[in-house]
Protein backbone atom coordinates (compact mmCIF):
# COMPACT_ATOMS: atom_id res chain seq x y z
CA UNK A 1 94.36 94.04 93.91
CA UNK A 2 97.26 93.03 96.28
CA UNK A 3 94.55 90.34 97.92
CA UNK A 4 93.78 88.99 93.99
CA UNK A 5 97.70 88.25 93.58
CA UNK A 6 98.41 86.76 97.00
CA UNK A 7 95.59 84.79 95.94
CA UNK A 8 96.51 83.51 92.68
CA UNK A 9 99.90 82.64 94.61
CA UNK A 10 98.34 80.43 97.32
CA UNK A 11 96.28 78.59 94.48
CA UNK A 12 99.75 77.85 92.40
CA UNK A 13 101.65 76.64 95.65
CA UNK A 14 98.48 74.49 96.70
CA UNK A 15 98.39 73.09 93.43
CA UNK A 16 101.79 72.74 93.57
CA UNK A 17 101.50 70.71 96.85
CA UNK A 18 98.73 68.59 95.72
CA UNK A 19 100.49 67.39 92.88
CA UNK A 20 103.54 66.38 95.33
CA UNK A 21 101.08 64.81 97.19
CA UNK A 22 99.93 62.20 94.62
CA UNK A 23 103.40 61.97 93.39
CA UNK A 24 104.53 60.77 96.79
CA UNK A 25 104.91 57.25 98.33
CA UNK A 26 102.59 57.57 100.37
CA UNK A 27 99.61 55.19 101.28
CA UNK A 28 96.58 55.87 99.69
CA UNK A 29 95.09 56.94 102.78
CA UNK A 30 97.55 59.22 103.77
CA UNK A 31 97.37 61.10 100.37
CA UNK A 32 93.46 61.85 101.03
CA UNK A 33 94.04 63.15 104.67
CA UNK A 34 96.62 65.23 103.16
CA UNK A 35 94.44 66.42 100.45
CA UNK A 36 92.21 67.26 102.33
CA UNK A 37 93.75 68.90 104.52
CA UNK A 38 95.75 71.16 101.87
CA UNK A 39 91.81 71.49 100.25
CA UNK A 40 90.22 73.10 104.00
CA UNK A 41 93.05 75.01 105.02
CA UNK A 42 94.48 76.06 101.70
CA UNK A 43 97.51 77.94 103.64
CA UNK A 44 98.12 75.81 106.90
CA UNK A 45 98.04 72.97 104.83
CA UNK A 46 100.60 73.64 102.47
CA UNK A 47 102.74 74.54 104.64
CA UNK A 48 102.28 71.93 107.09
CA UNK A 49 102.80 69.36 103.58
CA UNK A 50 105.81 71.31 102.95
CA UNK A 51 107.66 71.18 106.47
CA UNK A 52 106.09 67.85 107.68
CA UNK A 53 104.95 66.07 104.60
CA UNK A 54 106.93 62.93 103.33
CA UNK A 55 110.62 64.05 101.66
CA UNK A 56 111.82 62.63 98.27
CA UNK A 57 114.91 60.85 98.41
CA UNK A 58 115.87 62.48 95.25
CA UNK A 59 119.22 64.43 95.36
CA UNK A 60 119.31 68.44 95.73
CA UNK A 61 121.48 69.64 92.86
């Protein structure tokens, strides 16, 4: 069971990236390497999206 739930939590922060992906400025091209790199390595690629990815230039509240 404890697999099933760490599971269902990678899936919501990979969505969760993927949707910041598309959302981003980013070139076209650059949005499908990053997809697809988030889509192979469901973990690594999050991450890597999170800590190297693009930044918003929105405000932190």
């Amino acid at each position: 069971m404890e697999y099933g739930i760490v599971g269902i939590i990678v899936l919501a922060l990979n969505i969760w990236a993927l949707i910041n992906v598309w959302g981003s400025g980013s070139s076209l091209g650059g949005k499908l390497i990053w997809t697809l790199i988030i889509l192979i390595l469901p973990l690594v690629g999050m991450l890597l999206w999170f800590f190297v990815g693009p930044k918003s230039a929105r405000p932190v509240v």
